[in-house]
N, C-alpha and C. Protein backbone atom coordinates (compact mmCIF):
# COMPACT_ATOMS: atom_id res chain seq x y z
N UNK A 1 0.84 -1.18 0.00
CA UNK A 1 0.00 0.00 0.00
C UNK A 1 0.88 1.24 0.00
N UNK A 2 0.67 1.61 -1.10
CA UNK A 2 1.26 3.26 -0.85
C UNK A 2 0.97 4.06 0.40
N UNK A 3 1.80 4.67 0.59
CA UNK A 3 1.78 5.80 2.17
C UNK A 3 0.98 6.91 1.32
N UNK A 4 -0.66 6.92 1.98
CA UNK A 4 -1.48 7.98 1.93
C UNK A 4 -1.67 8.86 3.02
N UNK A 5 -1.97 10.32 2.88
CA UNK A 5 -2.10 10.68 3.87
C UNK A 5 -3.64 10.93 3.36
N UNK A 6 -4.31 10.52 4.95
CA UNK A 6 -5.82 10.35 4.61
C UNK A 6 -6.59 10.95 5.62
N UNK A 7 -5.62 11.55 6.81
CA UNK A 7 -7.02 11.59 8.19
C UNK A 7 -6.00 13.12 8.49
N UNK A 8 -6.78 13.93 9.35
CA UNK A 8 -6.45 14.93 9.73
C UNK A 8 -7.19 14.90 11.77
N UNK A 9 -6.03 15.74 12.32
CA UNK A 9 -6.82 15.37 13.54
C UNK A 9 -6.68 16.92 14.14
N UNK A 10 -7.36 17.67 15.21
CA UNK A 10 -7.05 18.85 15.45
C UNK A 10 -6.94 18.53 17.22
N UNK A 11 -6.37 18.88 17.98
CA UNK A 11 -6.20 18.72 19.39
C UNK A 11 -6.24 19.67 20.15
N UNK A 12 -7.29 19.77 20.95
CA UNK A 12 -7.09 21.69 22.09
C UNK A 12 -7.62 21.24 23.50
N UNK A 13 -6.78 21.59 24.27
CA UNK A 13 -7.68 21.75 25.74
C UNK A 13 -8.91 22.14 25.71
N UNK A 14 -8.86 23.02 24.61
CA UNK A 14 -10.40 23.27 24.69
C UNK A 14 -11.57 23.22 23.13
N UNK A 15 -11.34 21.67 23.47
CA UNK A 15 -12.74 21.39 22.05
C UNK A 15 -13.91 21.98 22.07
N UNK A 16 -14.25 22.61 22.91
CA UNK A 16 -15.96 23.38 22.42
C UNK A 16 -15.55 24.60 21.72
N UNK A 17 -13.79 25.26 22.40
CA UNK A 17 -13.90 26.42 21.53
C UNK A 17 -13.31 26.03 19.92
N UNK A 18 -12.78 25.17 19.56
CA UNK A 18 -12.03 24.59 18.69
C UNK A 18 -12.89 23.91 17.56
N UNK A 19 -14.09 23.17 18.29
CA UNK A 19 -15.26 23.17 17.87
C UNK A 19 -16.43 24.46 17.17
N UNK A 20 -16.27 25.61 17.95
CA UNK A 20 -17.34 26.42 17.19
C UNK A 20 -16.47 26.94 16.27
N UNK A 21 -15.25 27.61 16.29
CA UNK A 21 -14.14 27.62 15.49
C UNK A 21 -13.93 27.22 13.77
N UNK A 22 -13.48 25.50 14.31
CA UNK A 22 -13.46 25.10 12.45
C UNK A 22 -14.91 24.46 12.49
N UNK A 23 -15.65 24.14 13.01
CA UNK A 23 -17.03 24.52 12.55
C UNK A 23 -17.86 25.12 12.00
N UNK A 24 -17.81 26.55 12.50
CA UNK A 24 -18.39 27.54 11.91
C UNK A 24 -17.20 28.17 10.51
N UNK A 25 -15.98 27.88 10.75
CA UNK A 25 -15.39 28.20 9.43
C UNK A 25 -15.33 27.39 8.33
N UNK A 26 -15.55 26.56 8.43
CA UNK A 26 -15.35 25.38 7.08
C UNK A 26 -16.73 24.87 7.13
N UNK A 27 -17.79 25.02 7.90
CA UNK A 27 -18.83 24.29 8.38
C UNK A 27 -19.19 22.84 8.19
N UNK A 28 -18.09 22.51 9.39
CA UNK A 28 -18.12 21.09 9.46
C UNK A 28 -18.63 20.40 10.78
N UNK A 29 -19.14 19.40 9.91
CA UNK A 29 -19.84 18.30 10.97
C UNK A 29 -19.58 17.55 12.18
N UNK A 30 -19.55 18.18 13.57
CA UNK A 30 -18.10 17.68 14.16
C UNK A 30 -19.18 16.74 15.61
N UNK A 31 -19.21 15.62 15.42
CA UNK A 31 -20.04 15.09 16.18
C UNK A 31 -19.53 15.08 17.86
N UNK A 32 -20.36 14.38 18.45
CA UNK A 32 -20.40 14.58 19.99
C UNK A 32 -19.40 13.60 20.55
N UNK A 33 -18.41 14.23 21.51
CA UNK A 33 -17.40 13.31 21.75
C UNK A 33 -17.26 11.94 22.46
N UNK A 34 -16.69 10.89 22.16
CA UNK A 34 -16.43 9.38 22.43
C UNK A 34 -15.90 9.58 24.20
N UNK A 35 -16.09 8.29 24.69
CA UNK A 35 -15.47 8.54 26.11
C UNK A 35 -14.02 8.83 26.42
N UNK A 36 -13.56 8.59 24.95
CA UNK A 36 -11.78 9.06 25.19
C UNK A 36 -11.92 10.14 24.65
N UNK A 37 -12.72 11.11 24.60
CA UNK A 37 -12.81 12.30 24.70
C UNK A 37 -12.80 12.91 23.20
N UNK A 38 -13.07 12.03 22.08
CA UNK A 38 -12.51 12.04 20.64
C UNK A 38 -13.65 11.94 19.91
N UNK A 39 -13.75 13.32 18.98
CA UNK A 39 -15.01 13.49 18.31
C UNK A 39 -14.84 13.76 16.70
N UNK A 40 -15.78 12.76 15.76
CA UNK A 40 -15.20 12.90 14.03
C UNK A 40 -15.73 14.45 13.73
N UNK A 41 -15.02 14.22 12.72
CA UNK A 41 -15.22 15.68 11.79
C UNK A 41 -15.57 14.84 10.63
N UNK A 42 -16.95 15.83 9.62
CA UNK A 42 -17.62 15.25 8.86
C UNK A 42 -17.44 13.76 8.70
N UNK A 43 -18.17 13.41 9.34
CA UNK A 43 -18.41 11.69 9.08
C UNK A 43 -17.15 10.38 9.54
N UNK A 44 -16.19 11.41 9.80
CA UNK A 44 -14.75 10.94 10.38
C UNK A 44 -13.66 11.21 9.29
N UNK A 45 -13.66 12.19 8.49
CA UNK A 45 -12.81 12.63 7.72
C UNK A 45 -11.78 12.98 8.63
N UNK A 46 -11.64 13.17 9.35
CA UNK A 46 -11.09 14.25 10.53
C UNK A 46 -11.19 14.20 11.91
N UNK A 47 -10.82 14.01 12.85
CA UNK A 47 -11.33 14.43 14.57
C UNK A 47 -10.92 14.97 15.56
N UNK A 48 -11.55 15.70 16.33
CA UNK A 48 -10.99 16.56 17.30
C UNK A 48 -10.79 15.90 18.51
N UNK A 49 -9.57 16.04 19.19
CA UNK A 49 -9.10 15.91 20.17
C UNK A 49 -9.47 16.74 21.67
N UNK A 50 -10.29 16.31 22.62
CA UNK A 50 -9.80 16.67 24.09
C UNK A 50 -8.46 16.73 24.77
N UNK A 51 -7.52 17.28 24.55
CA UNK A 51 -6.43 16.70 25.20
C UNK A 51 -5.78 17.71 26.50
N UNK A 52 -7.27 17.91 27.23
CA UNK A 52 -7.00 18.56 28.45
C UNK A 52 -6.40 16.98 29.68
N UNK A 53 -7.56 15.83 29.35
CA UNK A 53 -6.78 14.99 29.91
C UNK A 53 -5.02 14.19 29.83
N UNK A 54 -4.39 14.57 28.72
CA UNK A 54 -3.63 14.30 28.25
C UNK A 54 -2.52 15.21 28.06
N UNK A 55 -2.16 16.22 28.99
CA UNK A 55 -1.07 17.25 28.90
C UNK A 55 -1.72 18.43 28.65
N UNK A 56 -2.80 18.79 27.37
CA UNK A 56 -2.96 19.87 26.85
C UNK A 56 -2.36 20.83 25.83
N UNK A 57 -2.13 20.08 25.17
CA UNK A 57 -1.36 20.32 23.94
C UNK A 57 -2.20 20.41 23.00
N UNK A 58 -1.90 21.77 21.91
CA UNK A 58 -2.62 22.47 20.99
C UNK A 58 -1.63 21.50 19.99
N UNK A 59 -2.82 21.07 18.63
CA UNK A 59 -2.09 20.88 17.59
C UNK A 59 -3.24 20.82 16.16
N UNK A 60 -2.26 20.93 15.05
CA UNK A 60 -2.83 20.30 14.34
C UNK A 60 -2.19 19.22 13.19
N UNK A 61 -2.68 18.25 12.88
CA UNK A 61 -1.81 17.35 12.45
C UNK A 61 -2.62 16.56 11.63
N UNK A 62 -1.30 16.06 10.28
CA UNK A 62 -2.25 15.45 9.32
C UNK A 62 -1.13 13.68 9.36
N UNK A 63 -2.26 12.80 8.93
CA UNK A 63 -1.61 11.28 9.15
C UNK A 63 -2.06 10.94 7.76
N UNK A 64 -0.55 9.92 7.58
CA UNK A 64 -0.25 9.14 7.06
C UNK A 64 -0.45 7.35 7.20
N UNK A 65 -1.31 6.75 6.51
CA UNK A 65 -1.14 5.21 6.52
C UNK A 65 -0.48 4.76 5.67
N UNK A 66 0.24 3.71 6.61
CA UNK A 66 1.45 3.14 6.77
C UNK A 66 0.77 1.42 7.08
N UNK A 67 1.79 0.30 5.88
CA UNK A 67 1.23 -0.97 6.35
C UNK A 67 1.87 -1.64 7.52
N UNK A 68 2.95 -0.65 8.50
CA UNK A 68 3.56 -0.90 9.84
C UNK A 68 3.96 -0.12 10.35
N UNK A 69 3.09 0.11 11.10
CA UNK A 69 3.60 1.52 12.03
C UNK A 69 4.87 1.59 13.27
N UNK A 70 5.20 0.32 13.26
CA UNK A 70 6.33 0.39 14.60
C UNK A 70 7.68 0.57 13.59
N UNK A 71 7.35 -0.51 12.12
CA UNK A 71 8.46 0.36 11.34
C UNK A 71 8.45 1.72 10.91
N UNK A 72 7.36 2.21 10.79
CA UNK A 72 7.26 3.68 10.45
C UNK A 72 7.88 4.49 11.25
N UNK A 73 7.42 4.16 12.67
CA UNK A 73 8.40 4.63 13.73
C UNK A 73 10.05 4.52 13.68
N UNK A 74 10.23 3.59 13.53
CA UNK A 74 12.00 3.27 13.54
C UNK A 74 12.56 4.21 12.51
N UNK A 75 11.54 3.70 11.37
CA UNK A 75 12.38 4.22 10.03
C UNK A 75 12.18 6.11 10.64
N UNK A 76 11.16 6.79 11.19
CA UNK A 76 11.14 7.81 10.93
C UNK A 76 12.44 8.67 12.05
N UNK A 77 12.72 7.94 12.69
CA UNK A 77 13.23 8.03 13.90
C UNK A 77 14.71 7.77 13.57
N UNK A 78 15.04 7.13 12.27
CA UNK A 78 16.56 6.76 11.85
C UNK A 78 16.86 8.11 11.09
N UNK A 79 15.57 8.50 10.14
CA UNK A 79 15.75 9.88 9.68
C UNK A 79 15.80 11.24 10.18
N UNK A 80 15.30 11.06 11.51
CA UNK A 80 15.61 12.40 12.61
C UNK A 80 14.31 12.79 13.84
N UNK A 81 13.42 11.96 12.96
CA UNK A 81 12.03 12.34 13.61
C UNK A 81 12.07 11.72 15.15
N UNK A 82 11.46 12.35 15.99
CA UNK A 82 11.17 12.60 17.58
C UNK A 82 9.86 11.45 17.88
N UNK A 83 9.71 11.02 18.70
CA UNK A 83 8.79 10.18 18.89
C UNK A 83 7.70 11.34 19.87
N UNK A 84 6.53 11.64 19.59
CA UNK A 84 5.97 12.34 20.89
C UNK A 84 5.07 11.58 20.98
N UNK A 85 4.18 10.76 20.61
CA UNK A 85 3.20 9.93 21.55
C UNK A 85 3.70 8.36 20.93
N UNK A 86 4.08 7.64 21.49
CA UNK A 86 4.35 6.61 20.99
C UNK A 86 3.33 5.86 20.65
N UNK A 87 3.55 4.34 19.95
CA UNK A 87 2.50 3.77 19.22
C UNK A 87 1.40 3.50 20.72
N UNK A 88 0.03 3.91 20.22
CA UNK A 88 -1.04 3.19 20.78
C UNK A 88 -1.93 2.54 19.76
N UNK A 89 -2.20 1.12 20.65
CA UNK A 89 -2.91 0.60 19.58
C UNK A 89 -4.64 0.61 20.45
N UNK A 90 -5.54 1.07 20.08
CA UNK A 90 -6.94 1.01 20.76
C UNK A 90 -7.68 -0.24 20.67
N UNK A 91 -7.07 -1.20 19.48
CA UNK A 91 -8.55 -2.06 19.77
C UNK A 91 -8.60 -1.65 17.82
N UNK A 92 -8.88 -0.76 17.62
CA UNK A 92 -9.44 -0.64 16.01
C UNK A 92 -8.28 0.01 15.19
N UNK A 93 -7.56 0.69 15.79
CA UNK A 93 -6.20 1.24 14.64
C UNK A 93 -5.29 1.11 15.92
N UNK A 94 -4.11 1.70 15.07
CA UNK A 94 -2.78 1.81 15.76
C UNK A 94 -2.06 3.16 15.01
N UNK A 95 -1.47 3.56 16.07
CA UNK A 95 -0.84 4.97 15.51
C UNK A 95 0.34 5.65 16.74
N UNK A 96 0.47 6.92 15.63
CA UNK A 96 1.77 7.70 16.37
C UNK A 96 1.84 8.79 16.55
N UNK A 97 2.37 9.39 17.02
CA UNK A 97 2.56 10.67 16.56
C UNK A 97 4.58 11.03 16.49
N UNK A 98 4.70 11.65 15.70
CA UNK A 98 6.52 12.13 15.61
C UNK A 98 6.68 13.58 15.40
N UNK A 99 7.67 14.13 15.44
CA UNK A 99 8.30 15.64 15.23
C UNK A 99 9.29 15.29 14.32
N UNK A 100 8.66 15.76 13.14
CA UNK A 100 10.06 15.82 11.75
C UNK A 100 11.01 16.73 12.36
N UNK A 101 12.28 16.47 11.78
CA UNK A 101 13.55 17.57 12.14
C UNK A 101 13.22 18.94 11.77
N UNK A 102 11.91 19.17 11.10
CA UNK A 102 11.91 20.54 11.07
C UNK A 102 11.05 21.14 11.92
N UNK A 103 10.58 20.47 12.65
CA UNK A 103 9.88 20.79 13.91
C UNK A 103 8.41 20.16 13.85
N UNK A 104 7.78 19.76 12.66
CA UNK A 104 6.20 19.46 12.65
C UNK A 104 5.83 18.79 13.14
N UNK A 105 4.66 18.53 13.43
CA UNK A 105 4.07 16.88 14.00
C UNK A 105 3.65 16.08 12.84
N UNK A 106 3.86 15.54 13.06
CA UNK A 106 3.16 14.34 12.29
C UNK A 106 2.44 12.85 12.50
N UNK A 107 1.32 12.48 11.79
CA UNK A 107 0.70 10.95 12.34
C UNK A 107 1.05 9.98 11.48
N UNK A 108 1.36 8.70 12.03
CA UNK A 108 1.34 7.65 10.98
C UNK A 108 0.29 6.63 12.10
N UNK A 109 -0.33 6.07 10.68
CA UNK A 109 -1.63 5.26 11.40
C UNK A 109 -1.74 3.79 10.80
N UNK A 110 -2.47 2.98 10.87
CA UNK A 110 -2.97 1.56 10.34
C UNK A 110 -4.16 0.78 11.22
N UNK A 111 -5.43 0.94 10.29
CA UNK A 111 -6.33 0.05 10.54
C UNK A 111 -6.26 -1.41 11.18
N UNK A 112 -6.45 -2.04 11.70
CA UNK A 112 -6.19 -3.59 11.94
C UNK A 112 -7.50 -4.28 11.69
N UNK A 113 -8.59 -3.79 11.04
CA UNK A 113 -9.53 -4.41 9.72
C UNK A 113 -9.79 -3.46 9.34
N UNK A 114 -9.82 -4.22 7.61
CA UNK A 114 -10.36 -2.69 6.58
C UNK A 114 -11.50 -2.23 7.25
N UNK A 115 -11.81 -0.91 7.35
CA UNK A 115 -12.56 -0.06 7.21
C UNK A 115 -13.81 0.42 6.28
């Protein structure tokens, strides 16, 4: 599988304001949040992050699927990239987050059944 980048995620301590925000600017569909605090954008194109439980870190970040994400990790990590959330796997995907050497964030992700 080619490396697509397919999902976009936005993260704020504060999702209601982050919510009326790219909501009302792009007017998107941003449903009511999951118990891990994680809510889709139009239909799950996209989802916003709570991450007051989780440090509180503002971001925005676009992911890449990848058919192995712990190599995605290594490999990205031989090229310079930072590990900032290491792999979690939930149950339905698995993913990452990294800091390219030029400072960005970035996601690499993988389903564990098609979708």
């Amino acid at each position: 599988m080619p490396a697509n980048m397919n999902y976009f995620e936005i993260g704020s301590p504060d999702p209601e304001g982050a919510k009326a925000f790219y909501g009302s600017l792009f007017d998107w569909a941003i449903g009511e949040p999951s118990p891990a605090a994680y809510s889709t954008v139009d239909g799950g194109k996209g989802g916003l992050w709570d991450t007051s439980g989780i440090g509180g870190a503002s971001w925005a970040i676009f992911y890449v699927q990848v058919d192995d994400v712990p190599a995605a990790i290594t490999k990205a990590e031989r090229l310079g990239a930072t590990v900032l959330m290491p792999l979690v796997d939930n149950g339905a995907i698995e993913f990452a987050h990294l800091r390219d050497p030029q400072g960005n964030r970035f996601g690499v992700w993988k389903p564990k059944a098609e979708r």
